[in-house]
Protein backbone atom coordinates (compact mmCIF):
# COMPACT_ATOMS: atom_id res chain seq x y z
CA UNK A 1 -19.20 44.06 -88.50
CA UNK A 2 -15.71 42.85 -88.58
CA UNK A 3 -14.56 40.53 -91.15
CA UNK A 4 -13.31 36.74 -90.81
CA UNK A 5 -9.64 35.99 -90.96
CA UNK A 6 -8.71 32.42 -90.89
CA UNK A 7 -4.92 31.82 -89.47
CA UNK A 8 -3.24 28.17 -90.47
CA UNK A 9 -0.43 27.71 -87.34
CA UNK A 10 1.19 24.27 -87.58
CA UNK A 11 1.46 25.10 -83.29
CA UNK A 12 0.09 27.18 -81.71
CA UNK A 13 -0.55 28.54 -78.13
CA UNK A 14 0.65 26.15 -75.45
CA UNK A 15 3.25 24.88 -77.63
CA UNK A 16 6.65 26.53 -77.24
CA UNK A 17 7.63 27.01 -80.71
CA UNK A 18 8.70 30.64 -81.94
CA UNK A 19 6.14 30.35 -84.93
CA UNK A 20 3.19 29.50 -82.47
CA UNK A 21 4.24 32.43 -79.96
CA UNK A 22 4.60 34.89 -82.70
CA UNK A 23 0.90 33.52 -84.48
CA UNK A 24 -0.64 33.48 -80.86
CA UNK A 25 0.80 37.03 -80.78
CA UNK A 26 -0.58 38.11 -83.62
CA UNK A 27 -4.23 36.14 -83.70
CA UNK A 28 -4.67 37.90 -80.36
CA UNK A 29 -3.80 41.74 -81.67
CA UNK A 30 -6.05 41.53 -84.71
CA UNK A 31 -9.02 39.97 -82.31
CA UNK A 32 -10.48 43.74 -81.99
CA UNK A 33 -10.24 44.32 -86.22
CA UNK A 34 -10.85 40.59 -87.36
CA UNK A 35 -13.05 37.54 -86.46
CA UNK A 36 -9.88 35.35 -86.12
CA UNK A 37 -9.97 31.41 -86.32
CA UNK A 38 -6.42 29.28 -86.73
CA UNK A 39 -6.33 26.05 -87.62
CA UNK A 40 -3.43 24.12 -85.63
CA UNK A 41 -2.17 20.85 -84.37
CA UNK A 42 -3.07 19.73 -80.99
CA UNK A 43 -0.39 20.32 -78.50
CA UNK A 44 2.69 18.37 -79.83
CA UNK A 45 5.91 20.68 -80.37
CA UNK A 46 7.76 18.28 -78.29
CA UNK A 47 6.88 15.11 -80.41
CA UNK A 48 4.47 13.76 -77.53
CA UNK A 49 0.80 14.17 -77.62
CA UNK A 50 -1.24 14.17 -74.01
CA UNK A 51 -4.13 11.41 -73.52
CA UNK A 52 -6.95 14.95 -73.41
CA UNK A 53 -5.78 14.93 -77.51
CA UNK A 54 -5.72 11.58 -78.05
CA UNK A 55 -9.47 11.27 -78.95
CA UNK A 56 -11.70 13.43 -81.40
CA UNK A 57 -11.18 13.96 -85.02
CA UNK A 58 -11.10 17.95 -83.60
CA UNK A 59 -10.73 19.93 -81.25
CA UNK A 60 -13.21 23.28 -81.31
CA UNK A 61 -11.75 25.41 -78.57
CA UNK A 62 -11.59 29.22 -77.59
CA UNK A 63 -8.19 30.94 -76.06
CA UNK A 64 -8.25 34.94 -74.98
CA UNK A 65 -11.14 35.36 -77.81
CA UNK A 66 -9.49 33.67 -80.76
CA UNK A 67 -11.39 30.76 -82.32
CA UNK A 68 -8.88 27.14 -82.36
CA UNK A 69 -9.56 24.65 -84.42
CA UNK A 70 -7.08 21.69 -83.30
CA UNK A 71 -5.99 18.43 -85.33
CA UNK A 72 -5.32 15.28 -84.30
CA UNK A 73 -1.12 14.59 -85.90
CA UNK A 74 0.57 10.94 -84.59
CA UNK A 75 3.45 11.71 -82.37
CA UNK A 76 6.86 12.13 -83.59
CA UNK A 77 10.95 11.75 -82.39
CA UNK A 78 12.68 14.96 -83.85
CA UNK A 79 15.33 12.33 -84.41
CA UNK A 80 13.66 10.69 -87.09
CA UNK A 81 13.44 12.15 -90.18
CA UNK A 82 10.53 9.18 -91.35
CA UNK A 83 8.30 9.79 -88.10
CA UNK A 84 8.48 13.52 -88.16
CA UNK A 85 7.52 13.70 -92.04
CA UNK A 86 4.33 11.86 -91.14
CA UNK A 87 3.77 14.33 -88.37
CA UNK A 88 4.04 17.39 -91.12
CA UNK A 89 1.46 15.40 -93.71
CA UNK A 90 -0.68 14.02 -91.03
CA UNK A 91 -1.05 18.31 -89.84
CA UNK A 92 -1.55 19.49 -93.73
CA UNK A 93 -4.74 16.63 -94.69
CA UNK A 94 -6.22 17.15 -90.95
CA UNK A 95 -5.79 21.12 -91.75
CA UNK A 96 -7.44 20.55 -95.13
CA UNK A 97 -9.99 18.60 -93.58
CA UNK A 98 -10.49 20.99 -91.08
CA UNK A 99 -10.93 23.87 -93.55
CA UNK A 100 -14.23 23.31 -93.91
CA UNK A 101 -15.65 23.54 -90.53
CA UNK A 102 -14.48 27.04 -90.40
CA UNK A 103 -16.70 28.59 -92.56
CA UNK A 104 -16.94 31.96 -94.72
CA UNK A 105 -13.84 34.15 -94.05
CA UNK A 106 -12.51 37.23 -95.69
CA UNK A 107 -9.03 36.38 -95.36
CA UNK A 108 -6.58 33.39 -95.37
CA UNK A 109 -3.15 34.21 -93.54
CA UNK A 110 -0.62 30.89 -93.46
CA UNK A 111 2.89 30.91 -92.66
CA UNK A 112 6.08 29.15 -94.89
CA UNK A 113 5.79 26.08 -91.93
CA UNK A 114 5.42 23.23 -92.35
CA UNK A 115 7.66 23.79 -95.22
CA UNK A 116 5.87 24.28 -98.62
CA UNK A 117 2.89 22.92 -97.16
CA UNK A 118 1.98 25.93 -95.47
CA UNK A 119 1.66 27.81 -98.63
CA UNK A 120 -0.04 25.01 -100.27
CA UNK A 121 -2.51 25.29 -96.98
CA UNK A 122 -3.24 28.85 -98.07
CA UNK A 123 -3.94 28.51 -101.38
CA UNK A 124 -6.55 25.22 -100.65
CA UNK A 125 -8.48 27.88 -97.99
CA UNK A 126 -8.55 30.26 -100.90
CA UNK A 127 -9.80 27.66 -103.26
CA UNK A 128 -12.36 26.09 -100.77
CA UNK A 129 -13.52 28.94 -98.67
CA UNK A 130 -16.16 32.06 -99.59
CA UNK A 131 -16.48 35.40 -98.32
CA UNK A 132 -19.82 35.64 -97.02
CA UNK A 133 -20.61 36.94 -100.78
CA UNK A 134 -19.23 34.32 -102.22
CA UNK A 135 -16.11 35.73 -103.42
CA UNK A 136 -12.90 34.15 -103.28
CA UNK A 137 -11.27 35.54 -100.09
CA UNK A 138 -7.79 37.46 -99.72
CA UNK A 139 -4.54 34.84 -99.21
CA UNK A 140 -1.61 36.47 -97.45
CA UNK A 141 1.52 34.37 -97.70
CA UNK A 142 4.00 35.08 -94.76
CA UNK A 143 7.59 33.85 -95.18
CA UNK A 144 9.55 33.27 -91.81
CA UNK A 145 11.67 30.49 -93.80
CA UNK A 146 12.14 30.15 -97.31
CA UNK A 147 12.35 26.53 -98.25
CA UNK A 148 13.45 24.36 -100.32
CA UNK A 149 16.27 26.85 -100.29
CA UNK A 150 16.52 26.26 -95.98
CA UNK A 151 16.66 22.21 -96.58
CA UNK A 152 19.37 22.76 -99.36
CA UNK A 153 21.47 24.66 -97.06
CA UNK A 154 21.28 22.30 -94.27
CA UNK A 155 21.57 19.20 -96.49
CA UNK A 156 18.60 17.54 -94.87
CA UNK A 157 17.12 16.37 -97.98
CA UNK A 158 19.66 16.01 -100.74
CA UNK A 159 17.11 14.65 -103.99
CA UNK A 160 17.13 17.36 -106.25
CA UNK A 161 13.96 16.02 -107.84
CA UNK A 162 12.03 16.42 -104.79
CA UNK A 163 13.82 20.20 -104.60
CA UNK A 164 12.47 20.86 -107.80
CA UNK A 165 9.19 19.92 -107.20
CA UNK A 166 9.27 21.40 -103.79
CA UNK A 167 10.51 24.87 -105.31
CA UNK A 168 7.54 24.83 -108.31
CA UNK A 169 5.28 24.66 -105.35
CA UNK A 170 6.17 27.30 -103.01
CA UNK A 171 6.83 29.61 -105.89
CA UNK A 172 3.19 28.98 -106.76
CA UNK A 173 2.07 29.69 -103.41
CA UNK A 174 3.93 33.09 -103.58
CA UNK A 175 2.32 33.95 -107.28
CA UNK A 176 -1.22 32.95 -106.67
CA UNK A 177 -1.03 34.84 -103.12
CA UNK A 178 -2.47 38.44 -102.90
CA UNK A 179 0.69 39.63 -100.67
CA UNK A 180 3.58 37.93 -99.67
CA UNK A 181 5.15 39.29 -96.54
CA UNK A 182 8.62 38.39 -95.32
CA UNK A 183 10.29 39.02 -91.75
CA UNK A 184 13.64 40.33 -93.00
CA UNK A 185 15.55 42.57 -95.74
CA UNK A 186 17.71 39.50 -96.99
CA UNK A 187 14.18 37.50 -97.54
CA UNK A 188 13.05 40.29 -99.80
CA UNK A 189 16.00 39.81 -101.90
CA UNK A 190 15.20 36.31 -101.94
CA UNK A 191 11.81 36.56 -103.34
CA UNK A 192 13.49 38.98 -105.83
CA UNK A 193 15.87 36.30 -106.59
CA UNK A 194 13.43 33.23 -107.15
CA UNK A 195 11.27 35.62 -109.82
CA UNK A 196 14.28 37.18 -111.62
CA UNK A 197 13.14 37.63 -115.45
CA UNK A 198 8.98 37.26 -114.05
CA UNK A 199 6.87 39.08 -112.10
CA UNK A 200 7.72 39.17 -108.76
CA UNK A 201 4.41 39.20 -106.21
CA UNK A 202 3.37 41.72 -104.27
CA UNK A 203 5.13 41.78 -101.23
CA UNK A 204 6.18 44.16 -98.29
CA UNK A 205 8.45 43.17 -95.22
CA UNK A 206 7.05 43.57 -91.20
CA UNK A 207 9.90 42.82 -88.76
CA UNK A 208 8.63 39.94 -86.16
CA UNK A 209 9.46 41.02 -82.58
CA UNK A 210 8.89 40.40 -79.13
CA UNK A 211 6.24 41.66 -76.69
CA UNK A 212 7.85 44.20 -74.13
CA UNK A 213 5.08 43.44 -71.35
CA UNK A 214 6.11 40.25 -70.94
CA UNK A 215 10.24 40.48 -72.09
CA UNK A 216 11.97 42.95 -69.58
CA UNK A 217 15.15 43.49 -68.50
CA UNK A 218 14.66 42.81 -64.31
CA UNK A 219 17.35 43.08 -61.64
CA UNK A 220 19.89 40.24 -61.22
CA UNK A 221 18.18 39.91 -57.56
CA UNK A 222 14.83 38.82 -58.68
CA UNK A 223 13.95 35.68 -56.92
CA UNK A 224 12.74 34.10 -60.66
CA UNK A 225 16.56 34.84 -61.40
CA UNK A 226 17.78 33.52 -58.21
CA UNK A 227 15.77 30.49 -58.51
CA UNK A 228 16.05 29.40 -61.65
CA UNK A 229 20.32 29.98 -61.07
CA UNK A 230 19.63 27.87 -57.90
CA UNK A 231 18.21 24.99 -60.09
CA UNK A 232 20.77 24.54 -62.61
CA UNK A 233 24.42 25.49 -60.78
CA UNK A 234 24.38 29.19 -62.33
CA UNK A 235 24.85 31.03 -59.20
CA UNK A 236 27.74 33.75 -59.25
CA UNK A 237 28.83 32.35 -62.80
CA UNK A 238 29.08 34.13 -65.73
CA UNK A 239 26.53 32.98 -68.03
CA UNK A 240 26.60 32.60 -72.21
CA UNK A 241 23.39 31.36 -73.04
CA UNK A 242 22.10 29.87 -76.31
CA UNK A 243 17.98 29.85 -75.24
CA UNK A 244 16.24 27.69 -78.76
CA UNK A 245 15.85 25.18 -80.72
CA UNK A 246 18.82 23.31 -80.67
CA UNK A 247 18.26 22.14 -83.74
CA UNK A 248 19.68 21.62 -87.76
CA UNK A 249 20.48 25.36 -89.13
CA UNK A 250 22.93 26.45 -86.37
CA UNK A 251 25.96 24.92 -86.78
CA UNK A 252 25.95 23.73 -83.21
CA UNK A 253 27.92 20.76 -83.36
CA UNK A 254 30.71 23.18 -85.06
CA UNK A 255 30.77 25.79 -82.39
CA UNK A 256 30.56 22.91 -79.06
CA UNK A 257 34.29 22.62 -80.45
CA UNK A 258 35.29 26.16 -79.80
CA UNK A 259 33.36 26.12 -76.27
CA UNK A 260 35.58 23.45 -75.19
CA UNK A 261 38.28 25.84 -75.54
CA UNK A 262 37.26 27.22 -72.65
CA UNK A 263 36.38 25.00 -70.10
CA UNK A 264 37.89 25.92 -66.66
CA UNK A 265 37.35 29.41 -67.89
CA UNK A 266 37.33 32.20 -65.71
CA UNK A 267 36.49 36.14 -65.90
CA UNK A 268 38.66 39.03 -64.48
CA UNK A 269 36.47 39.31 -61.46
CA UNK A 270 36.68 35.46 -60.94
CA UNK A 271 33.37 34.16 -61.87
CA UNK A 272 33.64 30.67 -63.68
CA UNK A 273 32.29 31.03 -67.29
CA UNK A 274 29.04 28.61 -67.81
CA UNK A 275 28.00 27.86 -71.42
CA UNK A 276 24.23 27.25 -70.99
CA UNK A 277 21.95 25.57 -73.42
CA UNK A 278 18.29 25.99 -72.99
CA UNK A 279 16.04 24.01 -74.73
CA UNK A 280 15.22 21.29 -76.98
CA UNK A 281 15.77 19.52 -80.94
CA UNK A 282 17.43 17.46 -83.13
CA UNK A 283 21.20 18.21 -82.27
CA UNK A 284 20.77 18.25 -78.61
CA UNK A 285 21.41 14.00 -77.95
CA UNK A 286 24.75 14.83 -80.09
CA UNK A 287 25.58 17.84 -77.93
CA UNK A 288 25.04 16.26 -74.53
CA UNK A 289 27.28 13.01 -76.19
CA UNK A 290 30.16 15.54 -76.71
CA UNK A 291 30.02 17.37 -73.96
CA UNK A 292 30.29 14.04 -71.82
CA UNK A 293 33.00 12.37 -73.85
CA UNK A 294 35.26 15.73 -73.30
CA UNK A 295 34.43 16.08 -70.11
CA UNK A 296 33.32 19.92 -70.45
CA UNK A 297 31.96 20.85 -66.96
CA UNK A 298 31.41 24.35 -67.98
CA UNK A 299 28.71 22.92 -70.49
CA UNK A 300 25.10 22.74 -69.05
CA UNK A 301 21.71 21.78 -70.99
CA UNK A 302 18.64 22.85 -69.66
CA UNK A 303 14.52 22.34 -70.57
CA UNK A 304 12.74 24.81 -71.97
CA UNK A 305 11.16 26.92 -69.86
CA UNK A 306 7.49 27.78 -70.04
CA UNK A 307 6.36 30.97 -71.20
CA UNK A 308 5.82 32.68 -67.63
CA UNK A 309 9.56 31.53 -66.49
CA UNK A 310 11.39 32.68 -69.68
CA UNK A 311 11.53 36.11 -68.55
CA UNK A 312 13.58 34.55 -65.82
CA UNK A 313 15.96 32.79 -68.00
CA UNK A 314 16.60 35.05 -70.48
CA UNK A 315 17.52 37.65 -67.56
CA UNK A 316 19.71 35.37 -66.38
CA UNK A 317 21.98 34.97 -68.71
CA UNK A 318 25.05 37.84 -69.05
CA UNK A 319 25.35 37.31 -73.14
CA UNK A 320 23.90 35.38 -75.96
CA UNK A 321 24.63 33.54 -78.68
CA UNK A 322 22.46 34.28 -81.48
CA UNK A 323 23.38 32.20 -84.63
CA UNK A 324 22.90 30.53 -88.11
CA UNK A 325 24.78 27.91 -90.07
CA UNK A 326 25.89 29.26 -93.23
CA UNK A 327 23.91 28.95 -96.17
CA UNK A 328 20.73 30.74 -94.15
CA UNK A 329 21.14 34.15 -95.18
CA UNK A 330 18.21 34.88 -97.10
CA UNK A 331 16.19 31.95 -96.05
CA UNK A 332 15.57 32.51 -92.52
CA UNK A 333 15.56 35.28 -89.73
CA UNK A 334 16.46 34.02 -86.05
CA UNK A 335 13.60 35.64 -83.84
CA UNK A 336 15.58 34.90 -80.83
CA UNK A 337 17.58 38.12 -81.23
CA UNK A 338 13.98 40.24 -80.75
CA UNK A 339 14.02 38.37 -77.03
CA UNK A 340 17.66 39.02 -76.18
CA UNK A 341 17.09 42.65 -77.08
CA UNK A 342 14.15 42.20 -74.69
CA UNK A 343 15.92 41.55 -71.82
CA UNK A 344 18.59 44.24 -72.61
CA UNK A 345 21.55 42.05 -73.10
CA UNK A 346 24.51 41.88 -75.69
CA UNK A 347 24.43 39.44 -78.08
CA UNK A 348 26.95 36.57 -79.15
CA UNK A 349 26.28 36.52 -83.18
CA UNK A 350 27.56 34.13 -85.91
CA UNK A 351 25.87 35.23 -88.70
CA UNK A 352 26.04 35.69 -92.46
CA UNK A 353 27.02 39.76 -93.56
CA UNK A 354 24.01 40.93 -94.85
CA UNK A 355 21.55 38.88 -93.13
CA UNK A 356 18.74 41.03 -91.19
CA UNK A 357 19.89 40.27 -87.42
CA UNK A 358 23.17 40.91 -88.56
CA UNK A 359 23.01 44.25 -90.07
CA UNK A 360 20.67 44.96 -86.94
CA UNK A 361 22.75 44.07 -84.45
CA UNK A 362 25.61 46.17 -86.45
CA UNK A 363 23.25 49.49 -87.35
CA UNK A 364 22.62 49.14 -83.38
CA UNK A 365 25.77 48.31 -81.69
CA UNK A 366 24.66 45.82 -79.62
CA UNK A 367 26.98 42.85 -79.43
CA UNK A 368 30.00 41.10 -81.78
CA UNK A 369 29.71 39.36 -84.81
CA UNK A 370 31.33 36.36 -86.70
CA UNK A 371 30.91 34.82 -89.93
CA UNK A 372 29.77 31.37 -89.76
CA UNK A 373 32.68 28.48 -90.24
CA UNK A 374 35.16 31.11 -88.98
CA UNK A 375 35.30 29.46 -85.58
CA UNK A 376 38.37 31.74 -85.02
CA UNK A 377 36.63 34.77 -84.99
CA UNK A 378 33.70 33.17 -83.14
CA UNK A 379 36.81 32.28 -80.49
CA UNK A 380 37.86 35.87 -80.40
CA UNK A 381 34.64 36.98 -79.42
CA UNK A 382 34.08 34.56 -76.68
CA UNK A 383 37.35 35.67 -75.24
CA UNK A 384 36.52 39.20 -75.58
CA UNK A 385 33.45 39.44 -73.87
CA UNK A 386 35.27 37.18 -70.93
CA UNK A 387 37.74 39.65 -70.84
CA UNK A 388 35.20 42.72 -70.27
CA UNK A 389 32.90 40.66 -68.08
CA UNK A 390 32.29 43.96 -66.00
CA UNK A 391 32.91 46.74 -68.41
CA UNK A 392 30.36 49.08 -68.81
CA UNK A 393 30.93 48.22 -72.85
CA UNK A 394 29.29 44.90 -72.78
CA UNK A 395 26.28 46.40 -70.52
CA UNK A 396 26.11 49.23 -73.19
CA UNK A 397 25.65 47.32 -76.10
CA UNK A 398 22.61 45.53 -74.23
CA UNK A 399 21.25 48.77 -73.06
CA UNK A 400 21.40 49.85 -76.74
CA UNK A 401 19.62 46.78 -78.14
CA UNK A 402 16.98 47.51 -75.65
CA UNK A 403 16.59 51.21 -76.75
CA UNK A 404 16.52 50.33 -80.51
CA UNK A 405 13.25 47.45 -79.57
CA UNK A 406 11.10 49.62 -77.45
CA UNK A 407 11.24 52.17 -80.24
CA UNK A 408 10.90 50.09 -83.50
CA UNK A 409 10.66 46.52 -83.06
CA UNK A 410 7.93 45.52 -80.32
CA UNK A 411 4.50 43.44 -81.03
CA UNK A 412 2.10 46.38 -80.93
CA UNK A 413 4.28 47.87 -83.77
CA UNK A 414 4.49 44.84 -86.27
CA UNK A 415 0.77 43.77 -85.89
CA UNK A 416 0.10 47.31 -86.27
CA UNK A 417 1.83 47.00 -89.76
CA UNK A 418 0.13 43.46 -90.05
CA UNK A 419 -3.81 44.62 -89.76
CA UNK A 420 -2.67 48.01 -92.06
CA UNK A 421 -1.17 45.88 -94.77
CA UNK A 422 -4.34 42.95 -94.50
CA UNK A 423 -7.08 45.63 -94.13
CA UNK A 424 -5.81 47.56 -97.67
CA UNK A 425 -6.82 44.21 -99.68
């Protein structure tokens, strides 16, 4: 009989949100080792909520064998600080509530989102919920984003009171857990770091990736490519693509001022250089305001694209930018380098030395890295990979990044490493 492991996902499967893909990922490889039930919001990554959700207390559904137990959250604007906090404590007392219609489980698995409530989450179902012999079951503790040491960096809350608190918390979660488990080498440190002089938990570190079925590298004359080009003005450009959450911890607004350097750009071969932004968040209304004030034609924001076209997409783009703000070394791990590995292209990176993508994408060899805040560095690169639009360099270090996923960092690997480390507790 296989035991009962109860996932808390703040989204979850259709949302778009890396978290959600990755915890859909995951609920759906342990289906065949674990009775799996997550606990979610209803569909609202976006901030709006469709009339189907806007009814029951809960939502008991059932996606590709995994058990979903949706809440009902208000909707949100990801440009309001006030309306998007109510969102997070609206998800973590309909969670709690929700907790008890799940029943006896073996195992409670949360993630570090929402921020410190997610741990809190964990330890409640640990406190509340029985195994079915009425033992306390196992709480794993995964950290994709360690705050309050992420909302410090970003200056998003600035009340060192609250930090305090906020800190005491999390590092509770992390002690009472049974095993933390963090997504990158500079994370471990971390932990290390917030338990210097006490006992630091049991931990172990399991890479996130992306799923190679349904991430490939595809000919530049696949009609997806060709379409989605078609759509947005892309055709016969040469494309640098930042595919995310355009959001708080990148530094965005900092690097839109070296892109307009290069408006009118052009490579060797005479393809105009397009700087394409695809997605969604906070930053983006700021962005699109600069953009238009500076008159950067070369600039172009696009939706995200649903899962089955973002194969498409990512294809489509010739490099990537793959960044963080400074400050986020240590705190967080951008998963969008696992999809431009995916898709075998080389990668645009500002990123702190020492920070997992970064010594990654240097062990590997698969693109050119800059510090954050040295936007002349960040300028050199653009130029360079302008410059050697069609050298077989810049499609080598894709090809490499490629090579180095399929071998170490795709989905059947990690959740491999996930249902070892869960099934030893």
């Amino acid at each position: 009989m296989k035991k009962k492991l109860l996932i808390y996902a703040h989204y979850y499967a259709p949302d778009a949100a890396s978290t959600g893909q990755i915890l859909q990922d995951m609920a759906e490889g342990m289906k065949d080792d674990f009775d799996v039930t997550v606990i979610c919001t209803v569909p609202s990554y976006t901030g709006v909520i469709s009339e189907e959700y806007k009814e029951k207390k809960i939502y008991e559904e059932e996606l590709n064998g995994v058990k979903i137990l949706r809440v009902p959250v208000p909707e949100f604007s990801k440009n309001s600080k006030k309306s998007r906090i109510k969102n997070l404590l609206a998800y973590y007392s309909q969670a709690k509530k929700a907790t008890k219609k799940a029943g006896n489980q073996d195992y409670i698995f949360t993630i570090s989102q929402p921020p410190i409530m997610g741990g809190m989450l964990g330890l409640y179902g640990k406190k509340k919920i029985r195994t079915d012999k009425g033992e306390h079951p196992k709480f794993i503790y995964c950290i994709q984003d360690f705050n309050p040491e992420q909302i410090e960096a970003t200056g998003y809350v600035k009340m060192k009171p609250v930090m305090k608190i906020a800190m005491s918390l999390d590092k509770k979660s992390c002690r009472k857990s049974d095993l933390v488990i963090t997504v990158g080498r500079d994370l471990v440190d971390t932990l290390k770091n917030r338990f210097k002089g006490e006992e630091v938990p049991d931990h172990t570190m399991i890479n996130n990736w992306i799923d190679e079925k349904q991430i490939y590298p595809l000919s530049q004359d696949e009609p997806g490519i060709n379409e989605f080009k078609a759509k947005y003005g892309l055709e016969n450009k040469f494309i640098i693509m930042y595919s995310g959450n355009i959001g708080l911890y990148y530094d965005l607004e900092g690097l839109i001022k070296v892109i307009e350097k290069f408006n009118g750009s052009r490579t060797p071969d005479g393809r105009e250089v397009v700087f394409a932004f695809v997605g969604a968040g906070s930053v983006l209304d700021k962005l699109t305001a600069y953009v238009k004030e500076h008159n950067m034609d070369s600039v172009k924001f696009i939706p995200y694209q649903d899962k089955d076209k973002l194969i498409y997409s990512l294809n489509a783009a010739d490099v990537h930018w793959c960044v963080n703000a400074k400050g986020i070394k240590g705190v967080s791990c951008p998963s969008k380098f696992y999809g431009i590995a995916g898709v075998a292209k080389p990668v645009l990176a500002v990123l702190e030395k020492g920070s997992e993508i970064e010594m990654l994408i240097s062990e590997i060899g698969c693109g050119k890295v800059s510090e954050p805040g040295d936007y002349k560095a960040v300028e050199e690169n653009i130029r360079w990979f302008i410059d050697n639009a069609d050298s077989k360099e810049l499609s080598d270090m894709g090809t490499k990044g490629h090579d180095y996923l399929v071998k170490n960092l795709t989905k059947d690997i990690s959740i491999e490493k996930y249902i070892d480390v869960i099934s030893k507790l």
